[in-house]
C-alpha atoms as a PDB file:
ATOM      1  CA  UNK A   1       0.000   0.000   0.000  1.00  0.00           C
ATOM      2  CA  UNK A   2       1.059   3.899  -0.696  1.00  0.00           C
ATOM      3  CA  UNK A   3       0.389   5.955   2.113  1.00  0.00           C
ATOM      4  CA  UNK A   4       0.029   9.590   1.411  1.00  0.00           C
ATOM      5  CA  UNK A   5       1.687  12.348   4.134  1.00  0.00           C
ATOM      6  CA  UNK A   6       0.240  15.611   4.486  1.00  0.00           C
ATOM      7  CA  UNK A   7       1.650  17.687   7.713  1.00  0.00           C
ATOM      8  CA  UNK A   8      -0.690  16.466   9.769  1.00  0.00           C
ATOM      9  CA  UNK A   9      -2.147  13.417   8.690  1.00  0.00           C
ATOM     10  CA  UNK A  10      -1.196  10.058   6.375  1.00  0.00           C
ATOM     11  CA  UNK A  11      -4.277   8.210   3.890  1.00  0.00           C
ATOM     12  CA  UNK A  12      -4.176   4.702   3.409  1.00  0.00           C
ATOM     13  CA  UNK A  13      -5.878   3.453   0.576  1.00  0.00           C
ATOM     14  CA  UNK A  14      -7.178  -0.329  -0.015  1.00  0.00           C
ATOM     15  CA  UNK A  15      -8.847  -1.331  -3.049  1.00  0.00           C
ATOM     16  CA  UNK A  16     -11.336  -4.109  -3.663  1.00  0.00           C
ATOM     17  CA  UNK A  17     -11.115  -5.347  -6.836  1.00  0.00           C
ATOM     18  CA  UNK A  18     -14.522  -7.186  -6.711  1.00  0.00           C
ATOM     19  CA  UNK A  19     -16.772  -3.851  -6.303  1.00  0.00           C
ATOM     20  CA  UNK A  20     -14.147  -1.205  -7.683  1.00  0.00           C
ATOM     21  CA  UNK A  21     -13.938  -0.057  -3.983  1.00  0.00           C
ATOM     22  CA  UNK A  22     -11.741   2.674  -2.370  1.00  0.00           C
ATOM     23  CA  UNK A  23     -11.953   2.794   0.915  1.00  0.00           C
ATOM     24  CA  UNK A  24      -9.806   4.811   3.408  1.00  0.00           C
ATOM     25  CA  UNK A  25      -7.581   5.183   6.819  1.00  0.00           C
ATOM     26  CA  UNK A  26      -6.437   8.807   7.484  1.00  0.00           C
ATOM     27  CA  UNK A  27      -4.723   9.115  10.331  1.00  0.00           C
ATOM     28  CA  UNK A  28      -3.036  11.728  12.560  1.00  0.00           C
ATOM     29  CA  UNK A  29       1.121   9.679  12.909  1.00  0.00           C
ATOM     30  CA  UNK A  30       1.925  11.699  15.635  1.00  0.00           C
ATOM     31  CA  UNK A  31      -1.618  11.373  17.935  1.00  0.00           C
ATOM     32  CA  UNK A  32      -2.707   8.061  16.110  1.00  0.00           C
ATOM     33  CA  UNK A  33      -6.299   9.478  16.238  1.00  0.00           C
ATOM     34  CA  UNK A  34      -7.691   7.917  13.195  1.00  0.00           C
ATOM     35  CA  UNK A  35     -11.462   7.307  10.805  1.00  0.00           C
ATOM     36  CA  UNK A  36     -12.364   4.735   8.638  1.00  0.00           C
ATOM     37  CA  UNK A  37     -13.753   5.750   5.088  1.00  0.00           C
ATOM     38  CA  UNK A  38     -16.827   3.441   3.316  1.00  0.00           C
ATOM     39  CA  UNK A  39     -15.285  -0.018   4.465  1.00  0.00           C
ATOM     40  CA  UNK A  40     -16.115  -2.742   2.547  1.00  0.00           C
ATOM     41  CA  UNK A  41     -17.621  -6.334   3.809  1.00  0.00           C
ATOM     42  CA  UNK A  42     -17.054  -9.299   1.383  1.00  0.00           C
ATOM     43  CA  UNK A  43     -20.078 -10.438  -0.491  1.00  0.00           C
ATOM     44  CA  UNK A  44     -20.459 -13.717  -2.437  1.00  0.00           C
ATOM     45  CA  UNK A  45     -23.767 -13.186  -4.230  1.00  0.00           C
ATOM     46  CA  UNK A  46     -24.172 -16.911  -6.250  1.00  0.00           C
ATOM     47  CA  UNK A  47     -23.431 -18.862  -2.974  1.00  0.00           C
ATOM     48  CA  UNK A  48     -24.603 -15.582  -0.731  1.00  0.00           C
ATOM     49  CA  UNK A  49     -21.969 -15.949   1.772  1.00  0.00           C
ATOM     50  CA  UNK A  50     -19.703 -13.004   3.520  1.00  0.00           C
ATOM     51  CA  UNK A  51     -16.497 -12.701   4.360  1.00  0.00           C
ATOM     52  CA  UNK A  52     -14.207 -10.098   6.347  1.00  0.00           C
ATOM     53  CA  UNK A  53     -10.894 -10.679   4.262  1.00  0.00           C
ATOM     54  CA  UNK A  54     -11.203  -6.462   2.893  1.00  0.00           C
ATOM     55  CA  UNK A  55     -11.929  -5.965   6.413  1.00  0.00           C
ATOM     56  CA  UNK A  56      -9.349  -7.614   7.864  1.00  0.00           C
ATOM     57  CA  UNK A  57      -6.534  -6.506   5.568  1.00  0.00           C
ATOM     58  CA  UNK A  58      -8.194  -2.428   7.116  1.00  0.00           C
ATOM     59  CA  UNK A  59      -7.371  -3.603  10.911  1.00  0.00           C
ATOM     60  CA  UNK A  60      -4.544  -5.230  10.213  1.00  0.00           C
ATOM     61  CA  UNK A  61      -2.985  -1.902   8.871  1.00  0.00           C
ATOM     62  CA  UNK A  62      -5.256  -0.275  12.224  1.00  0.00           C
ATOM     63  CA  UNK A  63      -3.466  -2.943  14.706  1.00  0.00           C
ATOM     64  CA  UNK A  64      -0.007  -2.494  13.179  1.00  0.00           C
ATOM     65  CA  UNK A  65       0.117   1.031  13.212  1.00  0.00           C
ATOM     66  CA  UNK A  66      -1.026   1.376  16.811  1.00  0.00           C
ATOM     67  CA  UNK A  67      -4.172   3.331  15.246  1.00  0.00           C
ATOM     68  CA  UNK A  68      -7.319   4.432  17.769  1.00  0.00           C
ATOM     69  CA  UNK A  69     -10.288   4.528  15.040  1.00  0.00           C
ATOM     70  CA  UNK A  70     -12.769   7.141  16.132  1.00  0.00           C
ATOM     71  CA  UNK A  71     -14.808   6.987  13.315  1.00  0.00           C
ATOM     72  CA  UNK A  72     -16.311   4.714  10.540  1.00  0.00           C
ATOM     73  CA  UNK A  73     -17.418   7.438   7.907  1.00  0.00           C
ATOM     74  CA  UNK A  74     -19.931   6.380   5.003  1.00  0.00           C
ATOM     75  CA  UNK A  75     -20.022   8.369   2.129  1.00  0.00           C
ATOM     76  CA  UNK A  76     -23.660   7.366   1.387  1.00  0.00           C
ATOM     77  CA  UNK A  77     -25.343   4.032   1.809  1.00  0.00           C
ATOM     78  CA  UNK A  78     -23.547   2.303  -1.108  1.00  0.00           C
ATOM     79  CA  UNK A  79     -25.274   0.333  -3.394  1.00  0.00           C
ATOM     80  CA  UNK A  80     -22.567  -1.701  -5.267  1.00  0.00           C
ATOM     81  CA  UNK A  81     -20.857  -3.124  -1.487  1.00  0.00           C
ATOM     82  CA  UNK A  82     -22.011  -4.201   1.643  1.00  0.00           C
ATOM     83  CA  UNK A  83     -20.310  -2.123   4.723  1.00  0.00           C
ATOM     84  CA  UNK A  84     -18.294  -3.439   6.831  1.00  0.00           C
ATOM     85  CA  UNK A  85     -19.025  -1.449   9.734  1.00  0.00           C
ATOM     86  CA  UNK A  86     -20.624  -3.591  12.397  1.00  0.00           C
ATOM     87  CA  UNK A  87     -17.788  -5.366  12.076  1.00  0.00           C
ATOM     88  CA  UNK A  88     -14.910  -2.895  12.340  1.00  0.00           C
ATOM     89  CA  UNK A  89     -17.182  -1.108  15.359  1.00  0.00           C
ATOM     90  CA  UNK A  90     -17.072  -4.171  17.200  1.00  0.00           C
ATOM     91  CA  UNK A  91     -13.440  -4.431  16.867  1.00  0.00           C
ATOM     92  CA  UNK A  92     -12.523  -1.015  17.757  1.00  0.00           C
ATOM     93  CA  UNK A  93     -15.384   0.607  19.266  1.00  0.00           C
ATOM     94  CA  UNK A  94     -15.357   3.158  16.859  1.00  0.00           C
ATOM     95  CA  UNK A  95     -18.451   5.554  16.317  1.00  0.00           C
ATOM     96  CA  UNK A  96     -20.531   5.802  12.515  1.00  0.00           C
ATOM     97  CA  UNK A  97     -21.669   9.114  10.759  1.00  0.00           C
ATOM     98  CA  UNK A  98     -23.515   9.299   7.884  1.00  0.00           C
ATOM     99  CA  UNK A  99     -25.524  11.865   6.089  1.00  0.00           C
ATOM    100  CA  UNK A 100     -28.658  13.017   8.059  1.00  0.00           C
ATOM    101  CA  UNK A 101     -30.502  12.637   4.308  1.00  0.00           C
ATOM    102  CA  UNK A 102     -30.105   8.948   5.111  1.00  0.00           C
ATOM    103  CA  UNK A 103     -33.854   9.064   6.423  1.00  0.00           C
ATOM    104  CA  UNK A 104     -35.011   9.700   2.911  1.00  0.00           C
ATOM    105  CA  UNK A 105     -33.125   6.820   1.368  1.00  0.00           C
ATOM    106  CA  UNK A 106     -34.643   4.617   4.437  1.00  0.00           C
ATOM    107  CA  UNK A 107     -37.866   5.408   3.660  1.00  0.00           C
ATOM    108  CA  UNK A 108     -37.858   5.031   0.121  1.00  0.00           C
ATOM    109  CA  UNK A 109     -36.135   1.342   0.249  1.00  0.00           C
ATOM    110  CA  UNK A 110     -38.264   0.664   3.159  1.00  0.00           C
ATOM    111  CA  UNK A 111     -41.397   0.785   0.623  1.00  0.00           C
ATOM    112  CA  UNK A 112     -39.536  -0.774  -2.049  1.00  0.00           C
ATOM    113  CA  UNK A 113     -38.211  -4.074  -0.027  1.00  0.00           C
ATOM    114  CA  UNK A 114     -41.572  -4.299   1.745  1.00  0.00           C
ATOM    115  CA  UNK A 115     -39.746  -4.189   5.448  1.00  0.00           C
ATOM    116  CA  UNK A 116     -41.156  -4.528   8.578  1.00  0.00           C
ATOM    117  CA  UNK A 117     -43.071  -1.493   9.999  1.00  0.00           C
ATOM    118  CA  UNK A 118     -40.657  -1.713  12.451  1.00  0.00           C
ATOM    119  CA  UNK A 119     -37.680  -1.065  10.691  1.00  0.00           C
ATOM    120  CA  UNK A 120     -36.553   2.657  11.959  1.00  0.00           C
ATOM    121  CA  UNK A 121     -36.615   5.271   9.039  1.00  0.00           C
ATOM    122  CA  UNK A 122     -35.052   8.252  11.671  1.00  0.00           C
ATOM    123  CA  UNK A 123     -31.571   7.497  10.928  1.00  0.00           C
ATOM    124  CA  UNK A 124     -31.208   6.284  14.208  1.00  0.00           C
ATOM    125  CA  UNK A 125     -28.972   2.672  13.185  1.00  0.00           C
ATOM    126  CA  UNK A 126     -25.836   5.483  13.102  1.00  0.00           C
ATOM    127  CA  UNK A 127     -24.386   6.872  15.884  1.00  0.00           C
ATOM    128  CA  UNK A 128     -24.259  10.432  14.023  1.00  0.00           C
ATOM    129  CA  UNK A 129     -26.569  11.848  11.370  1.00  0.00           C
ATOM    130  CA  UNK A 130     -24.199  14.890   9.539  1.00  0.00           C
ATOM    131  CA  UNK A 131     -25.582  18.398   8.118  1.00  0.00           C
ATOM    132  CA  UNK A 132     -23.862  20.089   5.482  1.00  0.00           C
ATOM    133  CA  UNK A 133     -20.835  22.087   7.211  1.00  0.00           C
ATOM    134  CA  UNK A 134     -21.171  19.835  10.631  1.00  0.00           C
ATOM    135  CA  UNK A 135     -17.489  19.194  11.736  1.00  0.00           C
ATOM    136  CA  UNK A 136     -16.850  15.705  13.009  1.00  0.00           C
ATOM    137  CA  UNK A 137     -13.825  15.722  15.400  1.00  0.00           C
ATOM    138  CA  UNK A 138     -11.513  12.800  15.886  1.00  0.00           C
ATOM    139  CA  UNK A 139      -8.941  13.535  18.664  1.00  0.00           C
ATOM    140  CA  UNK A 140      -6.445  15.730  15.983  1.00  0.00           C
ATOM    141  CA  UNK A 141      -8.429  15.396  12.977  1.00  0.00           C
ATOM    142  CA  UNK A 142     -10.921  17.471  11.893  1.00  0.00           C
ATOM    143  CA  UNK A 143     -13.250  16.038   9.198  1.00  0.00           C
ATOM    144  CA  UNK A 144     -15.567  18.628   7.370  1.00  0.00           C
ATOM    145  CA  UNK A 145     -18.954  17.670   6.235  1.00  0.00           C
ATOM    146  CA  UNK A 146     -19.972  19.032   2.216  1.00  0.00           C
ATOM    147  CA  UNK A 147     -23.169  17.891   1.422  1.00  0.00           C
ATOM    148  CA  UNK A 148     -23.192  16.646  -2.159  1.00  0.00           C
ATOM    149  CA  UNK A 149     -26.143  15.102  -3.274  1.00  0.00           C
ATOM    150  CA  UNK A 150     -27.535  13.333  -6.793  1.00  0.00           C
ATOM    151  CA  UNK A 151     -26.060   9.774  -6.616  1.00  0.00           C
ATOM    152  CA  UNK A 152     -28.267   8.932  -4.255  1.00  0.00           C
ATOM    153  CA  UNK A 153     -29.822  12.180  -1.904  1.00  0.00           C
ATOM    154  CA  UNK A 154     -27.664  11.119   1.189  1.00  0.00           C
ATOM    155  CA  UNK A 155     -24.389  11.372  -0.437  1.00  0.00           C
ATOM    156  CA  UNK A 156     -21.470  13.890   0.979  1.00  0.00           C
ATOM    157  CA  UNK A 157     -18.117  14.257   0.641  1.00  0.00           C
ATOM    158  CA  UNK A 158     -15.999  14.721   3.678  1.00  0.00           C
ATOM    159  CA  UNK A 159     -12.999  17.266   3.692  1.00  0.00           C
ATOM    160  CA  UNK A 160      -9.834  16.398   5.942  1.00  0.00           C
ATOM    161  CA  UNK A 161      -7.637  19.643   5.343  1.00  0.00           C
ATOM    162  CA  UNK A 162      -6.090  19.715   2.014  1.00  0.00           C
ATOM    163  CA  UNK A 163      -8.265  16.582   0.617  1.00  0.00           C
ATOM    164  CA  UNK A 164     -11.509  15.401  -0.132  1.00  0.00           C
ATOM    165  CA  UNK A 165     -13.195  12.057  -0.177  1.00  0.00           C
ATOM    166  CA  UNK A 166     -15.759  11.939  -2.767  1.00  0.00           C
ATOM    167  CA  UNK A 167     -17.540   8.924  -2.544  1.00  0.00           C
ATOM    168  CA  UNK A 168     -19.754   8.341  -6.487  1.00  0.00           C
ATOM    169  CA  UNK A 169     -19.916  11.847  -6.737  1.00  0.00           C
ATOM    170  CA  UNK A 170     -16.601  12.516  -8.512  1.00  0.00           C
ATOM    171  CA  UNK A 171     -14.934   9.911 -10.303  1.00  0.00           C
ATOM    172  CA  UNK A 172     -10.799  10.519 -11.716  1.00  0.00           C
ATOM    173  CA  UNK A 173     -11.577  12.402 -14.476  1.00  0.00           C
ATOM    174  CA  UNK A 174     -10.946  10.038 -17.239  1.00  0.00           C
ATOM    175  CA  UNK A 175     -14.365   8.237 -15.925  1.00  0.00           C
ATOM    176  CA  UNK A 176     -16.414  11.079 -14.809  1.00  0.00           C
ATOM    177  CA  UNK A 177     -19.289  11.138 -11.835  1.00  0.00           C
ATOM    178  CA  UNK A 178     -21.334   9.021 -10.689  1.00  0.00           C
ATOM    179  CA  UNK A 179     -24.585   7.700 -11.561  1.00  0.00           C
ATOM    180  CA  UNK A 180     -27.797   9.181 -10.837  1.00  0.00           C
ATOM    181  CA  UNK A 181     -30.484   7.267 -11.932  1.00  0.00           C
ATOM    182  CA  UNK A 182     -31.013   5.189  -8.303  1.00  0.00           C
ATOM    183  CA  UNK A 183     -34.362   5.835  -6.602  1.00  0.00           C
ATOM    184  CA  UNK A 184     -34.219  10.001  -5.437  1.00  0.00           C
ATOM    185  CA  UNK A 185     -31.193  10.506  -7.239  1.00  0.00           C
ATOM    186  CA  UNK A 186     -30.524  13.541  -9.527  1.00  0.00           C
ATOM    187  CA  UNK A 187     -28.072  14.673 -12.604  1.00  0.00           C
ATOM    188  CA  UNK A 188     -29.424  18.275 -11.705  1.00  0.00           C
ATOM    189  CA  UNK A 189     -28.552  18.067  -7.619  1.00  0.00           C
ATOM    190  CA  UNK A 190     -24.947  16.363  -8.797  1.00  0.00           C
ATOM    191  CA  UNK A 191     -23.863  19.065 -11.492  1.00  0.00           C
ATOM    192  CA  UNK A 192     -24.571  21.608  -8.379  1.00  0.00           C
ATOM    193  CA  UNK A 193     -22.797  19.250  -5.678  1.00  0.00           C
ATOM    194  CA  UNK A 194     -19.547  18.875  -7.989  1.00  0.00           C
ATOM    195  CA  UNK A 195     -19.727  22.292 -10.633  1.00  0.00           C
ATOM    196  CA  UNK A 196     -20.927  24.372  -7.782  1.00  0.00           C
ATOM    197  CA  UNK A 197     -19.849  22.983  -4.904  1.00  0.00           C
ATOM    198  CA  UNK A 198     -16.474  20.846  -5.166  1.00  0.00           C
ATOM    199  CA  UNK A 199     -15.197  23.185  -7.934  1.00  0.00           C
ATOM    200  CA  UNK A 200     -15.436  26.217  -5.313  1.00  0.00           C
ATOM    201  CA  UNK A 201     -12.195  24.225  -3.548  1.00  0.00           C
ATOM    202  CA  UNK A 202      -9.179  25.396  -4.092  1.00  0.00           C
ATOM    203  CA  UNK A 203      -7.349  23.767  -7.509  1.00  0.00           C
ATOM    204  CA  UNK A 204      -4.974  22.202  -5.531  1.00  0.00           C
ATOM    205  CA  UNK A 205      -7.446  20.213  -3.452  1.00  0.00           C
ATOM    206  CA  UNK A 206      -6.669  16.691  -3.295  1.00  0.00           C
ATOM    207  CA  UNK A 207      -9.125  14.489  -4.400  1.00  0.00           C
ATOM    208  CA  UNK A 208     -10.020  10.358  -3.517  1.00  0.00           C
ATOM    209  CA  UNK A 209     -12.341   8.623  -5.697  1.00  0.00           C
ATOM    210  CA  UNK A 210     -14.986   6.324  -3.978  1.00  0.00           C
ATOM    211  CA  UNK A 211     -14.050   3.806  -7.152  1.00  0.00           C
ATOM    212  CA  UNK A 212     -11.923   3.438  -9.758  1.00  0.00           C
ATOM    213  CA  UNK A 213     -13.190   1.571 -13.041  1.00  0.00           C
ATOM    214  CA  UNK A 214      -9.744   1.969 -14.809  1.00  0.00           C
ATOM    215  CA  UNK A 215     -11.072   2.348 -18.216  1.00  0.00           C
ATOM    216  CA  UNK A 216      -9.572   1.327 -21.051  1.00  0.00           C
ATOM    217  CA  UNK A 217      -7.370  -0.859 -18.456  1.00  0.00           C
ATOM    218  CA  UNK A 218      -4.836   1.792 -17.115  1.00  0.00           C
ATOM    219  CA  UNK A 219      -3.807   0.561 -13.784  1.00  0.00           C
ATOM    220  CA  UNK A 220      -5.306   1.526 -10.844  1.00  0.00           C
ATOM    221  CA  UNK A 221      -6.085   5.547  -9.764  1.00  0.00           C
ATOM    222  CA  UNK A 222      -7.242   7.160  -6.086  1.00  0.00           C
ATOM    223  CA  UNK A 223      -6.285  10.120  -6.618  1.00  0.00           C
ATOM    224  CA  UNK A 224      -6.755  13.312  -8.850  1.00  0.00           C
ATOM    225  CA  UNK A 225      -6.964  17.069  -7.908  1.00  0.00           C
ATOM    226  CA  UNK A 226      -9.919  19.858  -8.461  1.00  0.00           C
ATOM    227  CA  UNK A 227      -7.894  21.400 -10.880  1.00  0.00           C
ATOM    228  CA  UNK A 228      -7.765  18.651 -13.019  1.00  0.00           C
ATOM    229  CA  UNK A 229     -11.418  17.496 -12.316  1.00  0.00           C
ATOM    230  CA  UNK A 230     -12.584  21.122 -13.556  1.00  0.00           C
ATOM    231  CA  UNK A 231      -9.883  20.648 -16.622  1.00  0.00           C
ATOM    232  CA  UNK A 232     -10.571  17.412 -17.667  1.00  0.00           C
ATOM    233  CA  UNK A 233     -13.344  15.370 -16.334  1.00  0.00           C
ATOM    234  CA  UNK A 234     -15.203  14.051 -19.258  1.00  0.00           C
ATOM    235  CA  UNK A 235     -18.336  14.548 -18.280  1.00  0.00           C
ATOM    236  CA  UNK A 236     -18.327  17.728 -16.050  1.00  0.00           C
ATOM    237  CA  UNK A 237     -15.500  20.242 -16.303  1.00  0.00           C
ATOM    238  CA  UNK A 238     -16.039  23.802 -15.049  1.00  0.00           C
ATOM    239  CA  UNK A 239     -17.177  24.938 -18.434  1.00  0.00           C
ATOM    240  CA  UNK A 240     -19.672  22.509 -18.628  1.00  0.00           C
ATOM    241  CA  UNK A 241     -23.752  24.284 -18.753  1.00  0.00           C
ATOM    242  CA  UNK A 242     -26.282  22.396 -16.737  1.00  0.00           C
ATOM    243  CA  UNK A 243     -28.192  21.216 -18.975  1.00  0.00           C
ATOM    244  CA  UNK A 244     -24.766  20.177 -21.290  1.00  0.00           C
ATOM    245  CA  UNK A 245     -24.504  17.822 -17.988  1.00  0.00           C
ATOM    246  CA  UNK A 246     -28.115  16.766 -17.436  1.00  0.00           C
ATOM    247  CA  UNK A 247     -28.427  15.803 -20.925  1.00  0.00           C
ATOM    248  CA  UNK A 248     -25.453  13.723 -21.105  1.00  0.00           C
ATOM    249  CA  UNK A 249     -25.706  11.641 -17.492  1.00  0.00           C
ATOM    250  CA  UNK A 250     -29.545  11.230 -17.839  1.00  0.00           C
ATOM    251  CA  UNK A 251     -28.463   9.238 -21.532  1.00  0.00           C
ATOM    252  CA  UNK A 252     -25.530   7.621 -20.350  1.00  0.00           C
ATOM    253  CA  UNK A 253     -27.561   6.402 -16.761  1.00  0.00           C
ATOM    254  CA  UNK A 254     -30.185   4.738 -19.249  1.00  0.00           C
ATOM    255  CA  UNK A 255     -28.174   2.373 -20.889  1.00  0.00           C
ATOM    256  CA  UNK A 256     -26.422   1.087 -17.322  1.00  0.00           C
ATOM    257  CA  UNK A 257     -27.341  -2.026 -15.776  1.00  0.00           C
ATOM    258  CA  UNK A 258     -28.432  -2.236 -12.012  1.00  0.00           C
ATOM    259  CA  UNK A 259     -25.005  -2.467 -10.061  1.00  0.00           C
ATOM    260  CA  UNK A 260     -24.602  -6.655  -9.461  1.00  0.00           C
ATOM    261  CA  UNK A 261     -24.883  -6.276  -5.682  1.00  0.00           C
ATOM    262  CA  UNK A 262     -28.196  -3.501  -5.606  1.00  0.00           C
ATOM    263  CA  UNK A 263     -30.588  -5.207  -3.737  1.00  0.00           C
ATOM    264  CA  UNK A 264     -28.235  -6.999  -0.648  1.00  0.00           C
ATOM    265  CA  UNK A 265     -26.063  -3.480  -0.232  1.00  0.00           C
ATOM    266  CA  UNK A 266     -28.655  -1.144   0.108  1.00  0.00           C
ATOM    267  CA  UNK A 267     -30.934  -3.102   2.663  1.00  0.00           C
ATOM    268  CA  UNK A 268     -27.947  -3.615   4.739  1.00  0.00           C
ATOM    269  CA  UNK A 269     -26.181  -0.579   4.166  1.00  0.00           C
ATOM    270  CA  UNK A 270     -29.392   1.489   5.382  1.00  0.00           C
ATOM    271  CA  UNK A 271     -29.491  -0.466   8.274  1.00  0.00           C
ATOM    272  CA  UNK A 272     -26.092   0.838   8.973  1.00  0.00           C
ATOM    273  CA  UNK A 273     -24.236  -2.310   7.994  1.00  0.00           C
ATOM    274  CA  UNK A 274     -26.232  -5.067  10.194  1.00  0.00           C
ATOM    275  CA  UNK A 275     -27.290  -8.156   8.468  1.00  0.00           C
ATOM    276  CA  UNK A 276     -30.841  -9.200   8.506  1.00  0.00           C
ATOM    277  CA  UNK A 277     -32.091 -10.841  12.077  1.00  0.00           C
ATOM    278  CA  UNK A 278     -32.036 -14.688  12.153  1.00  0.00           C
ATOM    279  CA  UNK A 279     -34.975 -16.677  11.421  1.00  0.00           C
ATOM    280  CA  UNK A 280     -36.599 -19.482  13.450  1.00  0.00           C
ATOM    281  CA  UNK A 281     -34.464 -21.844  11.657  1.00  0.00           C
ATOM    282  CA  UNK A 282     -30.919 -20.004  12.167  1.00  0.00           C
ATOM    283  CA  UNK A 283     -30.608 -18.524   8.578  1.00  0.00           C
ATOM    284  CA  UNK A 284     -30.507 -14.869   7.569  1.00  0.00           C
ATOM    285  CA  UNK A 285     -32.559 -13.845   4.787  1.00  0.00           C
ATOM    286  CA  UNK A 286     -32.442 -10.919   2.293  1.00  0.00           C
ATOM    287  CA  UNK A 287     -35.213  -9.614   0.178  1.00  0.00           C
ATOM    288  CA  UNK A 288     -35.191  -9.217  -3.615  1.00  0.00           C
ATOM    289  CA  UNK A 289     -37.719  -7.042  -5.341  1.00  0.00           C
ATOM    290  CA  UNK A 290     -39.247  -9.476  -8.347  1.00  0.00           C
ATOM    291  CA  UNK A 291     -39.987  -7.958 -11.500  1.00  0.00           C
ATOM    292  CA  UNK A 292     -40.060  -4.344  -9.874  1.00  0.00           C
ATOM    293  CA  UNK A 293     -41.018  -2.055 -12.451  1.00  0.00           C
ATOM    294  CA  UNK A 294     -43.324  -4.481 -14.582  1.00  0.00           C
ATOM    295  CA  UNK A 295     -45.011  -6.599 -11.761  1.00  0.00           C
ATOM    296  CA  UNK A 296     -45.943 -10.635 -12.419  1.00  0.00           C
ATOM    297  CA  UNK A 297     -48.967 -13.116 -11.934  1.00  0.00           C
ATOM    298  CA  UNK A 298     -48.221 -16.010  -9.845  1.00  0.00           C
ATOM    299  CA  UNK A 299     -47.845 -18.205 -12.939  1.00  0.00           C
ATOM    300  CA  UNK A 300     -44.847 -15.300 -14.315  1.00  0.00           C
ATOM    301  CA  UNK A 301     -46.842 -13.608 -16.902  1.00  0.00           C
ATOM    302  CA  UNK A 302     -47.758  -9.729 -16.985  1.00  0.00           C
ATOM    303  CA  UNK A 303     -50.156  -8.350 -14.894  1.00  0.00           C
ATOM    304  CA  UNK A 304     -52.602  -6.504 -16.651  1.00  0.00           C
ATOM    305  CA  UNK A 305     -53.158  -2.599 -16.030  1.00  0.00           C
ATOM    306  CA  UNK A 306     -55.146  -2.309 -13.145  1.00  0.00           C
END
């Protein structure tokens, strides 16, 4: 692993290969105060089975460095990788943040799995719900919440002096930004998150990518800069008009497949990580949505227009 030194902090990146995942250590050397950014839990979906080896290879690097995790920091409730939260929390005792727009998301994928009326829409699953500018503070570190919204309405990036960590709302600029075509997502709210938003930062702001896709097969990228985001992004560079953006994400999002892991991430992710409860018989269970948008008879044809 690289490790990247600032004068007051070092980021540790680790990348899983199976989701395109980034996810992140910064660290204070000196203090050892320390957060955890969108950790990744292993997820098997033909023989759906988990596994902790991402996890493991983040406290390892924790453990070896004499690290004291405050925080596990998600970007947004991910919908391409289960979190690995629970487990790193148990481990460390660390507290989790997320956006306080997280209550939309719940309630939307609340309707869409069908889950219990129980199942808590306030947010409440994290031990922090973040408004834009709210300051998290971990011993010597001071992490800065930006609210950046249109992936999904919960997203934000979170600013750690000189750097940000983007999450899918600014890709390295040979790939772009994210998607925005989830449920309550918007090209419109991203163009303002990254053109209006990001690209205030100064040009020199470092930047770390949620995921890396390395198109066209270049090896693997965490890092790029504001200054070359607003240069060179290919789909949003500080020239780019609104509607210039709107037009091309809204096309491009329409010819995307749903991400391989939707439907397990985002009912455990908005549950802040936890798996779904045992049943009688000792198994866990997740939900799938069946035909969604064009809904089935018993015997699989199409329901007629009701």
């Amino acid at each position: 692993m690289l490790c990247f030194t600032d004068a007051m902090f070092d980021i540790e990146p680790f990348y899983d290969p199976a989701t395109y995942t980034l996810s992140y250590i910064v660290y204070d050397p000196d203090s050892k105060d320390a957060v955890i950014i969108d950790s990744v839990l292993d997820y098997e979906p033909l023989s759906s089975t988990v596994g902790t080896t991402s996890a493991e290879k983040v406290a390892a690097f924790v453990e070896a460095k004499g690290l004291r995790v405050q925080w596990a920091l998600e970007t947004h409730a991910h919908a391409d990788h289960l979190t690995a939260t629970p487990w790193l929390k148990k481990r460390f005792a660390l507290r989790t943040a997320i956006s306080e727009r997280i209550r939309e998301v719940q309630a939307t994928f609340k309707t869409i799995f069908g889950l219990p009326a129980d199942f808590r829409t306030d947010g409440s699953q994290f031990d922090r719900l973040l408004a834009d500018g709210d300051d998290i503070e971990a011993g010597t570190l001071r992490i800065e919440t930006i609210s950046t919204p249109g992936h999904t309405p919960a997203c934000v990036t979170y600013k750690i002096g000189d750097a940000v960590f983007t999450g899918d709302a600014l890709f390295i600029e040979d790939y772009g930004t994210g998607r925005c075509d989830f449920p309550r997502g918007s090209s419109q709210a991203l163009y303002h998150s990254v053109h209006d938003r990001l690209y205030a930062l100064p040009d020199d702001t470092r930047v770390f990518v949620g995921h890396d896709y390395q198109p066209g097969g270049r090896p693997l990228r965490w890092l790029t800069t504001i200054g070359k985001s607003k240069a060179q992004n290919i789909q949003l560079r500080a020239a780019t008009t609104r509607d210039e953006f709107v037009a091309l994400r809204d096309a491009r999002d329409a010819t995307l497949q749903v991400p391989r892991l939707l439907w397990p991430s985002v009912q455990v992710n908005i549950d802040a990580g936890r798996l779904p409860a045992e049943h009688e018989n000792g198994v866990r269970y997740l939900r799938v949505p069946l035909n969604l948008k064009k809904p089935v008879e018993d015997d699989g044809t199409p329901r007629a227009a009701r």
